[in-house]
N, C-alpha and C. Protein backbone atom coordinates (compact mmCIF):
# COMPACT_ATOMS: atom_id res chain seq x y z
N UNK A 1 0.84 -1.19 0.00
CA UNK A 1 0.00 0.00 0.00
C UNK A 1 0.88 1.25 0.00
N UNK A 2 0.78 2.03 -1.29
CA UNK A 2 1.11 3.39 -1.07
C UNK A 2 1.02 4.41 0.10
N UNK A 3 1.89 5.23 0.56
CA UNK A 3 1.58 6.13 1.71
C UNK A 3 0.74 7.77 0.74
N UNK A 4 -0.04 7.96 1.16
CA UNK A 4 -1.14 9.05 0.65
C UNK A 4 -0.14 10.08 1.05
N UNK A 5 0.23 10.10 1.75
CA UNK A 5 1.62 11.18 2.12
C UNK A 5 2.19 11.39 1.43
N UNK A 6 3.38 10.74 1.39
CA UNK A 6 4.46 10.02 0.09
C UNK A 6 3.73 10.43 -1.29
N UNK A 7 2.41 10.26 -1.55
CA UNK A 7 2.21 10.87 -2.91
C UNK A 7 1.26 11.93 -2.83
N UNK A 8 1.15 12.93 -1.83
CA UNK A 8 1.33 14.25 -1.65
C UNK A 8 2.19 15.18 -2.09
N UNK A 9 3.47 14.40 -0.97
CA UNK A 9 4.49 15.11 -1.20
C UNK A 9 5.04 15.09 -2.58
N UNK A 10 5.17 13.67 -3.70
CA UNK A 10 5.48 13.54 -4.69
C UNK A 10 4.74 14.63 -5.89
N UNK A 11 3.28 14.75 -5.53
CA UNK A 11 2.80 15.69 -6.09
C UNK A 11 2.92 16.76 -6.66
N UNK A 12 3.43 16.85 -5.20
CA UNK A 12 3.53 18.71 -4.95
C UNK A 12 5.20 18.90 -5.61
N UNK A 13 5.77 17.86 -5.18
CA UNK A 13 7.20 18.33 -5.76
C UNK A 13 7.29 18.31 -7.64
N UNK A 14 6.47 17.13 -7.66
CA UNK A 14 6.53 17.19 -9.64
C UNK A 14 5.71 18.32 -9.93
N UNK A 15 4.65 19.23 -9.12
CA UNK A 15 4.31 20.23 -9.85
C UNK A 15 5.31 21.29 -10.16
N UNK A 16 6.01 21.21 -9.51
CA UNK A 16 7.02 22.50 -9.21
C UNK A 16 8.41 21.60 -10.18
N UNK A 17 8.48 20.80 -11.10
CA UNK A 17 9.14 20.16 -11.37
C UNK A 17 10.51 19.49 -11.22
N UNK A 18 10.33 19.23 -10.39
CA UNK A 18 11.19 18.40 -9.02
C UNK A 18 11.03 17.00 -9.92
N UNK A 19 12.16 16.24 -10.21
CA UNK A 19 12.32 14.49 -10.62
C UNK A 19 12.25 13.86 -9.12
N UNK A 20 11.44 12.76 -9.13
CA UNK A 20 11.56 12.19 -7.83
C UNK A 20 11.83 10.86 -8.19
N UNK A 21 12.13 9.68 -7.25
CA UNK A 21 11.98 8.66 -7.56
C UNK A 21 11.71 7.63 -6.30
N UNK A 22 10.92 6.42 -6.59
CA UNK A 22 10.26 5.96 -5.17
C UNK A 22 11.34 4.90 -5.25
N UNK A 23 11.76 5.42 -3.46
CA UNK A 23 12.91 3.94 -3.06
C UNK A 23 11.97 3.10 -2.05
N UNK A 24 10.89 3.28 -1.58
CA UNK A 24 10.03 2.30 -1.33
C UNK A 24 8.54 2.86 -1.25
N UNK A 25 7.39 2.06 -0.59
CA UNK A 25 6.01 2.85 -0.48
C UNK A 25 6.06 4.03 0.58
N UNK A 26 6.98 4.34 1.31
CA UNK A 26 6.98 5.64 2.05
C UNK A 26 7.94 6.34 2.32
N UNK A 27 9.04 6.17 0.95
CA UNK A 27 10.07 7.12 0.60
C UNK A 27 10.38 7.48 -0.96
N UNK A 28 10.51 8.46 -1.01
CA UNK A 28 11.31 9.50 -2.01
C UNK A 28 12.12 9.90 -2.14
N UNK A 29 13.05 9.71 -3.14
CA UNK A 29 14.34 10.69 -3.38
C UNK A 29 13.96 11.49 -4.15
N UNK A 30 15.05 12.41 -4.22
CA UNK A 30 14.93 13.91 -4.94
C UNK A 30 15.92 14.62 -5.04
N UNK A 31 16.56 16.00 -5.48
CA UNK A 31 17.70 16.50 -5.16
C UNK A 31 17.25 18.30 -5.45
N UNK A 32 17.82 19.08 -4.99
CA UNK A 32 17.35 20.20 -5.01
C UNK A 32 18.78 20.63 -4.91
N UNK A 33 19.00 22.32 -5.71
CA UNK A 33 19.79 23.16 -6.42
C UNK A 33 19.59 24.41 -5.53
N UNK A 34 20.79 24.17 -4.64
CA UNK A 34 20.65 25.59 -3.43
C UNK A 34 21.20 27.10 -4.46
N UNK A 35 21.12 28.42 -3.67
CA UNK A 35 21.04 29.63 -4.64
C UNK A 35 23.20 29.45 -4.91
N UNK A 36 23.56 28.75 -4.13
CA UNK A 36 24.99 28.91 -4.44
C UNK A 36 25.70 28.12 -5.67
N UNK A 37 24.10 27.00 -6.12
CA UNK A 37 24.69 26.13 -7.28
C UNK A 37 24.84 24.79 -6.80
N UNK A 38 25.02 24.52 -5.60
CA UNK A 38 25.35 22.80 -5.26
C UNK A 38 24.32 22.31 -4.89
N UNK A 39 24.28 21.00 -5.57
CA UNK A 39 23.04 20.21 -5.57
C UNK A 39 23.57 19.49 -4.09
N UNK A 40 21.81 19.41 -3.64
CA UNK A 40 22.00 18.34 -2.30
C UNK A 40 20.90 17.42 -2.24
N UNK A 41 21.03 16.48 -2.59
CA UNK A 41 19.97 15.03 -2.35
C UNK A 41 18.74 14.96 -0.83
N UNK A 42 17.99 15.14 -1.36
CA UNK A 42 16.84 14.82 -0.41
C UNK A 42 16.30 13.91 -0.62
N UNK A 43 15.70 13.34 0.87
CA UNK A 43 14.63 12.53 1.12
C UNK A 43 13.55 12.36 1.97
N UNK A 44 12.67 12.06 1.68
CA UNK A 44 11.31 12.22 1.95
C UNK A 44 10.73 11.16 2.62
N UNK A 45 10.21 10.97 3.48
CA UNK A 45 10.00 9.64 4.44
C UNK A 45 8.25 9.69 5.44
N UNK A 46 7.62 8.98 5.35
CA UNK A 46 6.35 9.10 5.81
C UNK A 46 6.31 7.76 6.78
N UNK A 47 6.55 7.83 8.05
CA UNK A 47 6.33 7.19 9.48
C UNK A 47 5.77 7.44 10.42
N UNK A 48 4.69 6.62 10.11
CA UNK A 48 3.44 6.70 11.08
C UNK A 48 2.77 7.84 11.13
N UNK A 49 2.88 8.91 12.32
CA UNK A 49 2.35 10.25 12.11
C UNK A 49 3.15 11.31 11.71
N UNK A 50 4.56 11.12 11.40
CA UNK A 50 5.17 11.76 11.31
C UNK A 50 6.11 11.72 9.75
N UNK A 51 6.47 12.98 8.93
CA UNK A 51 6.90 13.28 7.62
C UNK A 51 8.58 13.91 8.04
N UNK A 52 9.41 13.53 7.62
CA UNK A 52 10.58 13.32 7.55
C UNK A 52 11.17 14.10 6.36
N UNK A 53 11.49 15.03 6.24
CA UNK A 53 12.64 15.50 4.72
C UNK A 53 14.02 15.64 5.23
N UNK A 54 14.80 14.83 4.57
CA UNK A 54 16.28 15.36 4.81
C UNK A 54 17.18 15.23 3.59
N UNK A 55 18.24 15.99 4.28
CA UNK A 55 19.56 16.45 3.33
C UNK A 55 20.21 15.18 3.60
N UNK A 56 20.72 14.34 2.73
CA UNK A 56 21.39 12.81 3.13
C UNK A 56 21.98 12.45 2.01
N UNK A 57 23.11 12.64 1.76
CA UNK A 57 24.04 13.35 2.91
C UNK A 57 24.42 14.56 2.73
N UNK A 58 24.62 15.47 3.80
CA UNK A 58 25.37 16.71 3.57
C UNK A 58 26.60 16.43 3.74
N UNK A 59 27.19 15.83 4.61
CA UNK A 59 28.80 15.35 4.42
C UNK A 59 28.84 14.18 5.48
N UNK A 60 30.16 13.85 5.40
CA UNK A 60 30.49 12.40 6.08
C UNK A 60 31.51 12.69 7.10
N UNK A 61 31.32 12.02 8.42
CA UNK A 61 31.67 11.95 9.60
C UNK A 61 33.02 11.57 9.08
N UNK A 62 34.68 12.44 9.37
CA UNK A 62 35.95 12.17 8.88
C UNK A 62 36.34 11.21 10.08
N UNK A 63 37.46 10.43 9.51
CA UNK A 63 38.06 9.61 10.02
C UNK A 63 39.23 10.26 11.66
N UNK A 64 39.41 11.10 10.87
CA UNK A 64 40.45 11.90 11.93
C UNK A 64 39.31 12.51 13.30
N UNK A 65 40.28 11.96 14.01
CA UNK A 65 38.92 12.26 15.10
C UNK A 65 39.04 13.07 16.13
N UNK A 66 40.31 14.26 15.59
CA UNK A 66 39.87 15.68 15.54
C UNK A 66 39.12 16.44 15.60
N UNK A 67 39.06 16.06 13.36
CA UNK A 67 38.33 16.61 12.64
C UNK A 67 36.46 16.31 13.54
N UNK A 68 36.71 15.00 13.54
CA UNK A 68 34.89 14.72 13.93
C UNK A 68 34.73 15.45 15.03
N UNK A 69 35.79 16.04 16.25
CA UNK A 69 35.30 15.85 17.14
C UNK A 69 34.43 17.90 17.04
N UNK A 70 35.41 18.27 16.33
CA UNK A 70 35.31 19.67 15.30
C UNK A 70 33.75 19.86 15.23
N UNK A 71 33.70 18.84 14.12
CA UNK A 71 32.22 18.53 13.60
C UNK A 71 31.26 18.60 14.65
N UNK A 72 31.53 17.18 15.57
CA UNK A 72 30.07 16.76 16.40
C UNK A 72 30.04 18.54 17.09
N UNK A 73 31.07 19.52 17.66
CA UNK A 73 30.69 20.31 18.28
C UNK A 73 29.83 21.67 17.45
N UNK A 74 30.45 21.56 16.32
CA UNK A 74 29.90 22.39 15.51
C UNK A 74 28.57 21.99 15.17
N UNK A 75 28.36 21.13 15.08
CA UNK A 75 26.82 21.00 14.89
C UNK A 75 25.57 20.79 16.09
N UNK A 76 26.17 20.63 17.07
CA UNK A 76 25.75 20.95 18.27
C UNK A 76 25.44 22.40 19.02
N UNK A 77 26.83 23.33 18.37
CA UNK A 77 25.93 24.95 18.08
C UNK A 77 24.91 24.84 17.72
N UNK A 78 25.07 24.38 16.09
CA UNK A 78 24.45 24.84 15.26
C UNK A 78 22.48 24.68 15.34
N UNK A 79 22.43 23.24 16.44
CA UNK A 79 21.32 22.83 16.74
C UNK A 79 20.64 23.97 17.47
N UNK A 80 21.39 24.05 18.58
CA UNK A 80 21.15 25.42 19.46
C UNK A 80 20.59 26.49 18.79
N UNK A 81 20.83 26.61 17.35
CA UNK A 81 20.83 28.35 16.77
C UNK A 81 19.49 28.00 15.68
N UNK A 82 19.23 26.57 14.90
CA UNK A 82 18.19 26.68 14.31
C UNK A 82 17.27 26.52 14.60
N UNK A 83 16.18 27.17 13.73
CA UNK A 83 14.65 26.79 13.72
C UNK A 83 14.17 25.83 12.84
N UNK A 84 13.24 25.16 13.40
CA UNK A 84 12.83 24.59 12.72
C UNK A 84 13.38 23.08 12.00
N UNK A 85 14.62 22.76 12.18
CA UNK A 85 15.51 22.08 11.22
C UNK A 85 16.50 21.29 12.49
N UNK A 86 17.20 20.28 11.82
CA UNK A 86 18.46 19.68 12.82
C UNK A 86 19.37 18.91 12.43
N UNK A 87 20.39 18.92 12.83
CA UNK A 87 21.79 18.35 12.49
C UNK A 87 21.82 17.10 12.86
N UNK A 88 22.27 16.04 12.34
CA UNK A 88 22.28 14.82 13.18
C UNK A 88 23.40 13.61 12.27
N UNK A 89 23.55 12.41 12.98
CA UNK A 89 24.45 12.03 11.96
C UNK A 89 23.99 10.18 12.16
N UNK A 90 23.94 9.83 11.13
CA UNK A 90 23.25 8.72 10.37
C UNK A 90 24.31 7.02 11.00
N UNK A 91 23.85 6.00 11.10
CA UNK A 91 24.66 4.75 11.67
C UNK A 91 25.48 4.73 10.73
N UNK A 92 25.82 5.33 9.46
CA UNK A 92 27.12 5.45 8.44
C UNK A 92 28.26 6.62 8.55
N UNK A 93 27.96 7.52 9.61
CA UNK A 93 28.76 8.95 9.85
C UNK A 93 28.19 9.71 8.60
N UNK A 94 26.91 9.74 8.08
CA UNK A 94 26.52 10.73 7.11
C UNK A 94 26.13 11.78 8.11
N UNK A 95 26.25 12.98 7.72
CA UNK A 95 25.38 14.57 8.74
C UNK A 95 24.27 14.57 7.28
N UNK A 96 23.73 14.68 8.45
CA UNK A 96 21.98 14.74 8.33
C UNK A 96 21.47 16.31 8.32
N UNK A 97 21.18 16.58 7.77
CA UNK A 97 20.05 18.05 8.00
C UNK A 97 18.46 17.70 7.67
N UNK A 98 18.05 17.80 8.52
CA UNK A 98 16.34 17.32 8.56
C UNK A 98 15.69 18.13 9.31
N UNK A 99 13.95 18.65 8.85
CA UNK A 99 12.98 18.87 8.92
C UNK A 99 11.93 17.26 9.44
N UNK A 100 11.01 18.10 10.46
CA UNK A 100 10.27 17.02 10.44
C UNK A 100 8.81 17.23 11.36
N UNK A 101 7.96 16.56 10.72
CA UNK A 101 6.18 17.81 11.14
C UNK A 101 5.24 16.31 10.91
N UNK A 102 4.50 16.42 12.03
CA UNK A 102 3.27 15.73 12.28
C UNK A 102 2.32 15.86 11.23
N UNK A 103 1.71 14.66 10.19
CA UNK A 103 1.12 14.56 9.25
C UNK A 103 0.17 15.18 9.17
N UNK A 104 -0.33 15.25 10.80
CA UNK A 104 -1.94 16.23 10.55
C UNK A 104 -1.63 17.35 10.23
N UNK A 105 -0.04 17.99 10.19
CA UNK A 105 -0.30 19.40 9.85
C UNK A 105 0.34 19.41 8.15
N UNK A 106 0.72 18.26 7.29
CA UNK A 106 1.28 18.36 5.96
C UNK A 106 -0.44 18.89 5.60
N UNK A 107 0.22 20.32 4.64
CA UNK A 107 -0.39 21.00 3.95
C UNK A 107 0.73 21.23 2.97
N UNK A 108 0.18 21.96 1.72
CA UNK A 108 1.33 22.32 0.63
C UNK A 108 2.31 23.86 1.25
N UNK A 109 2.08 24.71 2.21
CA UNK A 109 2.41 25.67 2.76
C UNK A 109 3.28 25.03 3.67
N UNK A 110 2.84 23.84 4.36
CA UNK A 110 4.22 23.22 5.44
C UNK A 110 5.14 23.02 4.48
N UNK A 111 4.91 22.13 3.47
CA UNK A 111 6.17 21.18 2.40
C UNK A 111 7.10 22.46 1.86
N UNK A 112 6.26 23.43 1.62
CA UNK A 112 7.24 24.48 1.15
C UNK A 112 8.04 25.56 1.91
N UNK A 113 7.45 25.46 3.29
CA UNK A 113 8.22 25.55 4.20
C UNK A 113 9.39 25.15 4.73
N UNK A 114 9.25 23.75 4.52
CA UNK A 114 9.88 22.29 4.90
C UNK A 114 11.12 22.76 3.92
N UNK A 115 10.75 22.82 2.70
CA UNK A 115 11.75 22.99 1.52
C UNK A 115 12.52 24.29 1.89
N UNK A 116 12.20 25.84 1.67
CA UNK A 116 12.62 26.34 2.35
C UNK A 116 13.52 26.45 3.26
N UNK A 117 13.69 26.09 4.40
CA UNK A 117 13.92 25.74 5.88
C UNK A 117 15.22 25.09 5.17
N UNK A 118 15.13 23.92 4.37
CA UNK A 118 16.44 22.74 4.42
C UNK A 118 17.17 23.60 3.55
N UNK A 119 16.59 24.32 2.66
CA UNK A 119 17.73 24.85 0.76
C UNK A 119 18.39 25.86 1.67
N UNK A 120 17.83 26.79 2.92
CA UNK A 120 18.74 28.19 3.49
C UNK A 120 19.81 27.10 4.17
N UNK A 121 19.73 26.36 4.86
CA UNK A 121 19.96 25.45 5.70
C UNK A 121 21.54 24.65 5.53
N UNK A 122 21.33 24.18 4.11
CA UNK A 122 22.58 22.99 3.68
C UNK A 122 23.08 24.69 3.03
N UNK A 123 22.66 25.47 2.40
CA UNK A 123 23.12 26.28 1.95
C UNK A 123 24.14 27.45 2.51
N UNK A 124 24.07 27.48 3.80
CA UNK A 124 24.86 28.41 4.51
C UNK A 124 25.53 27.45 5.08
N UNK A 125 25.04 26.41 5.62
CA UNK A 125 26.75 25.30 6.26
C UNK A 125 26.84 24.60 5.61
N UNK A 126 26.39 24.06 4.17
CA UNK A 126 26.99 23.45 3.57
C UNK A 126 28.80 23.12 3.27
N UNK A 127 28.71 24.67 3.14
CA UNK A 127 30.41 25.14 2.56
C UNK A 127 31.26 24.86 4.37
N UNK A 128 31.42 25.06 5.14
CA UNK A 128 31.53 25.42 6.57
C UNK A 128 31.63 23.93 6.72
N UNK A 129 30.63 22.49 6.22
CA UNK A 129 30.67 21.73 7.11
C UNK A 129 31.78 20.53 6.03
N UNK A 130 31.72 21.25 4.74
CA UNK A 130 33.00 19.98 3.97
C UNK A 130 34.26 20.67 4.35
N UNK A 131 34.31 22.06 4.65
CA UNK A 131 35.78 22.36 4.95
C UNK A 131 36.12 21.91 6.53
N UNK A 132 35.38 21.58 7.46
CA UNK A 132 35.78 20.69 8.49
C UNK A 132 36.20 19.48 8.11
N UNK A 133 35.35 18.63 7.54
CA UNK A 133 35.69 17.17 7.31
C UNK A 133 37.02 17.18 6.41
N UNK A 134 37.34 18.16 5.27
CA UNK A 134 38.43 18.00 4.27
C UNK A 134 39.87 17.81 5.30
């Protein structure tokens, strides 16, 4: 069974002509083109009551464990300072940037919110979070 969510969201993103593609009945990939030019892969996830978009990956947890330890603190500001949005890092050392909103409130004004929220998001630490890991 399809998630009615999942092809909400698919909807709304092919109107705006967004390519998506289904990696199962209650996920989506996608990729979106921040204002600086770098593409960042999203995904879209519908669990239980809750809708999931994230940046996956924005970068990868470095080996030097320095560098990570750099990272985990920097993004631990960074949690502190946003709205709406959060840093997190995946059982592979991927950093995560994710949005995430209770189904009863997906409307097309949340999703584009949602969108919003992640493109300012990977877009201002994007650059900030590969020159840690490099």
């Amino acid at each position: 069974m399809t998630s009615a969510v999942i092809e909400h969201l698919d909807a709304f993103l092919k109107k705006r002509d967004w390519t998506t593609t289904r990696l199962a009945e209650t996920t989506i990939r996608t990729s979106f083109k921040a204002p600086r030019g770098q593409m960042f892969p999203l995904i879209a996830t519908h669990d239980g009551d809750w809708v999931k978009l994230a940046v996956v990956p924005l970068g990868r947890l470095p080996p030097d464990l320095a560098k990570a330890e750099t990272l985990y603190a920097q993004l631990l500001r960074w949690n502190g300072e946003l709205m709406f949005a959060r840093f997190s890092l995946d059982e592979d050392g991927d950093v995560i940037l994710s949005v995430e909103f209770p189904v009863q409130e997906l409307d097309d004004s949340e999703i584009a919110d949602a969108l919003d929220v992640l493109t300012y998001y990977a877009n201002k630490y994007g650059a900030e979070i590969r020159s840690i890991i490099a």
